[in-house]
C-alpha atoms as a PDB file:
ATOM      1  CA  UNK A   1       5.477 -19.481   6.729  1.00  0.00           C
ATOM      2  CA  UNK A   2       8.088 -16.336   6.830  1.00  0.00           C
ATOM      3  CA  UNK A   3       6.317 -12.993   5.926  1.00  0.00           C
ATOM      4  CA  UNK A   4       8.446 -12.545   3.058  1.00  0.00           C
ATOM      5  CA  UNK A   5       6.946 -15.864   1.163  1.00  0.00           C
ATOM      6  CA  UNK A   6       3.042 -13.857   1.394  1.00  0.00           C
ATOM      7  CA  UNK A   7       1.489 -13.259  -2.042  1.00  0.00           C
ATOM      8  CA  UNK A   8       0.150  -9.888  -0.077  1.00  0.00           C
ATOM      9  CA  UNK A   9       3.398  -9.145   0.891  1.00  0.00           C
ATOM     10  CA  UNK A  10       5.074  -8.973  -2.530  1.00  0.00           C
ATOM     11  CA  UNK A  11       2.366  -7.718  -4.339  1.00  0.00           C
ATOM     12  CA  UNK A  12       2.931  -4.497  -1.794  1.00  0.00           C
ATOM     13  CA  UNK A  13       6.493  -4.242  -2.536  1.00  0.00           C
ATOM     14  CA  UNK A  14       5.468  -4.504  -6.308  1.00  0.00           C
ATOM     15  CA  UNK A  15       3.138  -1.716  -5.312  1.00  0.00           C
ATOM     16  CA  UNK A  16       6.207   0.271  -3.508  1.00  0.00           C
ATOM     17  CA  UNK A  17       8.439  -0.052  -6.238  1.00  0.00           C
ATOM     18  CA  UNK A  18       6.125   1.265  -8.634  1.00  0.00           C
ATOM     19  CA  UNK A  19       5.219   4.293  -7.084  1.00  0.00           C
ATOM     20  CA  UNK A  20       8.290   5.050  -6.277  1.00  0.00           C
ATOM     21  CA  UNK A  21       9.666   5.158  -9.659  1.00  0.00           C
ATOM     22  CA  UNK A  22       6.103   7.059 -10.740  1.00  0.00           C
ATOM     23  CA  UNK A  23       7.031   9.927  -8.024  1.00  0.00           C
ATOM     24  CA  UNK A  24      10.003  10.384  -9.023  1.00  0.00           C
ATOM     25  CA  UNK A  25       8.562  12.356 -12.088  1.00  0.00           C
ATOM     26  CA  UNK A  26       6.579  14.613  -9.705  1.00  0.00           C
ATOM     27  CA  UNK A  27       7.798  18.002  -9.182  1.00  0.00           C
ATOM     28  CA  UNK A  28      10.267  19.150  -7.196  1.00  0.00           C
ATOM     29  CA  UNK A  29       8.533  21.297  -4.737  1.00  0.00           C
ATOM     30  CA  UNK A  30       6.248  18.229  -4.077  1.00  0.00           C
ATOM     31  CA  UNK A  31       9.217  16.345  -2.508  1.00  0.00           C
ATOM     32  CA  UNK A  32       8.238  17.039   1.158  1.00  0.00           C
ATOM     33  CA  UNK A  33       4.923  17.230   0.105  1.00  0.00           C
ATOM     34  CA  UNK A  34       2.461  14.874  -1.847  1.00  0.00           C
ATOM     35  CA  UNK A  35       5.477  12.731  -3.178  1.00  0.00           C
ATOM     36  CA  UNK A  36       6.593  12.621   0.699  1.00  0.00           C
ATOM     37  CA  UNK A  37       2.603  11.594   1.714  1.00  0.00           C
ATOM     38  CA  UNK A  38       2.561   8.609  -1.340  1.00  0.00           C
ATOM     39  CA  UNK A  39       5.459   7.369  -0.769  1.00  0.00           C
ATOM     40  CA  UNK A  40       4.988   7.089   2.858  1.00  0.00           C
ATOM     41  CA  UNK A  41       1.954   5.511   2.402  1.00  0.00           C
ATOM     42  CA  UNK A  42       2.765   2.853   0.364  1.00  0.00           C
ATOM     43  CA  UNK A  43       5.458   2.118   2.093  1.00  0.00           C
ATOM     44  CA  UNK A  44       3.725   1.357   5.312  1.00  0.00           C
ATOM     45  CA  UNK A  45       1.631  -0.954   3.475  1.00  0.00           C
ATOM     46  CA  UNK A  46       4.105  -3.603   3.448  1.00  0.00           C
ATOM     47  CA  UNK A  47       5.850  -2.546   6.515  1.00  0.00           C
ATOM     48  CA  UNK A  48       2.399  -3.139   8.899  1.00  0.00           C
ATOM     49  CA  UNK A  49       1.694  -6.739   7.040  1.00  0.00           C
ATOM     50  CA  UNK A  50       5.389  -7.926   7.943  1.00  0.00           C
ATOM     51  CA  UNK A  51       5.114  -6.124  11.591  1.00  0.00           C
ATOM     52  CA  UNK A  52       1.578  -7.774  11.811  1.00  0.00           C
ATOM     53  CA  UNK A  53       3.260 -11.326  11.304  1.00  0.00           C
ATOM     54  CA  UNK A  54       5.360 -10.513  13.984  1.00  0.00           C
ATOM     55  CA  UNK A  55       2.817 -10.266  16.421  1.00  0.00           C
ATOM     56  CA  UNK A  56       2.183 -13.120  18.699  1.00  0.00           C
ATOM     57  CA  UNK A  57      -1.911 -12.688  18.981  1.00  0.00           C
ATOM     58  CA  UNK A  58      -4.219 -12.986  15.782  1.00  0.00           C
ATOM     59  CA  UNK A  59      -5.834 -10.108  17.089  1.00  0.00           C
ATOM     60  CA  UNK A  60      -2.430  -8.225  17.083  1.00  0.00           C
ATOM     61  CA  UNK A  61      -1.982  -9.296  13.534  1.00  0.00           C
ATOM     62  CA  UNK A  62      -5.677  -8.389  12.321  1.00  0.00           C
ATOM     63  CA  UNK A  63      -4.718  -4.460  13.960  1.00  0.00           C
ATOM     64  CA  UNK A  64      -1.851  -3.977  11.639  1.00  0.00           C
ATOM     65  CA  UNK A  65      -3.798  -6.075   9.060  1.00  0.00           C
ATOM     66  CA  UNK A  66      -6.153  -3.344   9.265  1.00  0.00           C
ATOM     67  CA  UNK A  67      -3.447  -0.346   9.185  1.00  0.00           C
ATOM     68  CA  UNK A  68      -2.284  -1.479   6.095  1.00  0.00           C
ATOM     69  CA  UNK A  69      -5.491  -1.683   4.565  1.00  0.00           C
ATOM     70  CA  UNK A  70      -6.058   1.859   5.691  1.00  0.00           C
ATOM     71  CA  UNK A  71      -2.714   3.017   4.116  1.00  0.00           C
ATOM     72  CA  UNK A  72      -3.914   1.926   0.875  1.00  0.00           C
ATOM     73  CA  UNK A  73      -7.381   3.872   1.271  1.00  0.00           C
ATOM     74  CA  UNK A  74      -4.997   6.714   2.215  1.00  0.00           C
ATOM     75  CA  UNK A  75      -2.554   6.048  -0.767  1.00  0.00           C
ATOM     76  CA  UNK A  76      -5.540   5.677  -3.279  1.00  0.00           C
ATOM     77  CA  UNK A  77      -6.897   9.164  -2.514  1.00  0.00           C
ATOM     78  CA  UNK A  78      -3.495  10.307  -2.201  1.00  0.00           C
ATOM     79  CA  UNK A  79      -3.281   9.240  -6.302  1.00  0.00           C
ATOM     80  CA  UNK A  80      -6.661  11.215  -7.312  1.00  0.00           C
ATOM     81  CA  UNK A  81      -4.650  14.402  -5.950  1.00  0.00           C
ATOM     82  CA  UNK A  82      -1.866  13.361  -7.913  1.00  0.00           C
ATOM     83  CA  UNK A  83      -3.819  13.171 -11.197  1.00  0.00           C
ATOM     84  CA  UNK A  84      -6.269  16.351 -10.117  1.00  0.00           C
ATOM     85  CA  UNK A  85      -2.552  18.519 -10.390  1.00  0.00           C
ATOM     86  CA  UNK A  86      -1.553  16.793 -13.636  1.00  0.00           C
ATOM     87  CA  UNK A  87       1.020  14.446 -11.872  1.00  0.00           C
ATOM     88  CA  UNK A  88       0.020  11.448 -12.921  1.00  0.00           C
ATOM     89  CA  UNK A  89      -1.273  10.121 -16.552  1.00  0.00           C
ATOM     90  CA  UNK A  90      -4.360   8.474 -16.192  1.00  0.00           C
ATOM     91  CA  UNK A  91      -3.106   5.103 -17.840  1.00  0.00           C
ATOM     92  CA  UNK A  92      -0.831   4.964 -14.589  1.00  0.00           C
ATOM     93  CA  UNK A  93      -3.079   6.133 -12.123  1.00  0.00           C
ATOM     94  CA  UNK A  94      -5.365   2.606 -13.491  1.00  0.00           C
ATOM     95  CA  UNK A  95      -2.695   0.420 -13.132  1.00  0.00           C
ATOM     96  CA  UNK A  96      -1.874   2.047  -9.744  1.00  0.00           C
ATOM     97  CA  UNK A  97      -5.194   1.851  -8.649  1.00  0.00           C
ATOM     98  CA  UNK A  98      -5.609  -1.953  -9.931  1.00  0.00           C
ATOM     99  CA  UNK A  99      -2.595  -3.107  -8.385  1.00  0.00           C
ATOM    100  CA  UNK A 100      -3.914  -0.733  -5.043  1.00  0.00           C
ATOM    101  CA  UNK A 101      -7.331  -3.044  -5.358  1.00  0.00           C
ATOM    102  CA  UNK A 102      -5.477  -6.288  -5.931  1.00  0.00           C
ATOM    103  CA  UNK A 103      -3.394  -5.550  -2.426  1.00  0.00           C
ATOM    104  CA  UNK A 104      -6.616  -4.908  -0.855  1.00  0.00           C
ATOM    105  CA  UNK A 105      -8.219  -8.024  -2.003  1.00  0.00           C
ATOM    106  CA  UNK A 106      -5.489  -9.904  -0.688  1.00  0.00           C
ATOM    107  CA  UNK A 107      -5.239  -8.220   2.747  1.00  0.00           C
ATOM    108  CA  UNK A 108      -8.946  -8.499   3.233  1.00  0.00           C
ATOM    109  CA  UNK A 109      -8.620 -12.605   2.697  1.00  0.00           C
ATOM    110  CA  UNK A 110      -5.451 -12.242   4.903  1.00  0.00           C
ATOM    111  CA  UNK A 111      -7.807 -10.885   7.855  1.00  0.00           C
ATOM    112  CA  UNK A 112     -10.712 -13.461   7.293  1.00  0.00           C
ATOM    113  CA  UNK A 113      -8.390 -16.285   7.473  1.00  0.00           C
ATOM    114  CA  UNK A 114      -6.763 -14.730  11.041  1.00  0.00           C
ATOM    115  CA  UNK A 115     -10.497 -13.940  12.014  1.00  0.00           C
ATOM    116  CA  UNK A 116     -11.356 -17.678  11.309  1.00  0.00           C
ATOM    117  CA  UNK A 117      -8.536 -19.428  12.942  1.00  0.00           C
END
């Protein structure tokens, strides 16, 4: 199966898209800061799951498994920043942070299933 046919794959692109259209309304003197740091962040979510398929060993894949997952730990504190400088409404920050916990879910059955084949 290609990368691009994962659940966890397009649920972090969903995830991507989102926050980059959320950022957008940040302010301008965050652009190569904490609208930089998000966006870069979420981003690599879905960059290390596709890099991880690529990967010949399961071990290999678990690794950048593992670096997405961290990128959305990063990404999720990242967002409480956000809403701590009035950047983000709290209604999106939920849905950002449910859709955040529905990639992790994913990615964490993602690594059992590599850790149990």
């Amino acid at each position: 199966m290609e990368y691009t046919e994962l659940e966890v794959w397009k649920e972090a692109r969903i995830l991507v898209n989102v926050i980059y259209q959320i950022s957008k309304l940040f302010p301008k003197e965050e652009m190569y800061g904490l609208t930089s740091q998000i966006r870069r962040s979420a981003v690599s979510v879905p960059s290390n799951i596709a890099e991880g398929c690529g990967r010949r060993t399961s071990s290999d894949t678990i690794q950048f498994l593992h670096i997405a997952r961290g990128s959305l730990y990063e990404l999720e504190t990242q967002l409480y920043l956000a809403v701590d400088q009035n950047y983000l409404e709290k209604d999106e920050f939920k849905s950002l942070l449910n859709q955040i916990l529905k990639c992790k879910k994913l990615i964490n059955g993602f690594i059992k299933y590599y850790k149990n084949n």
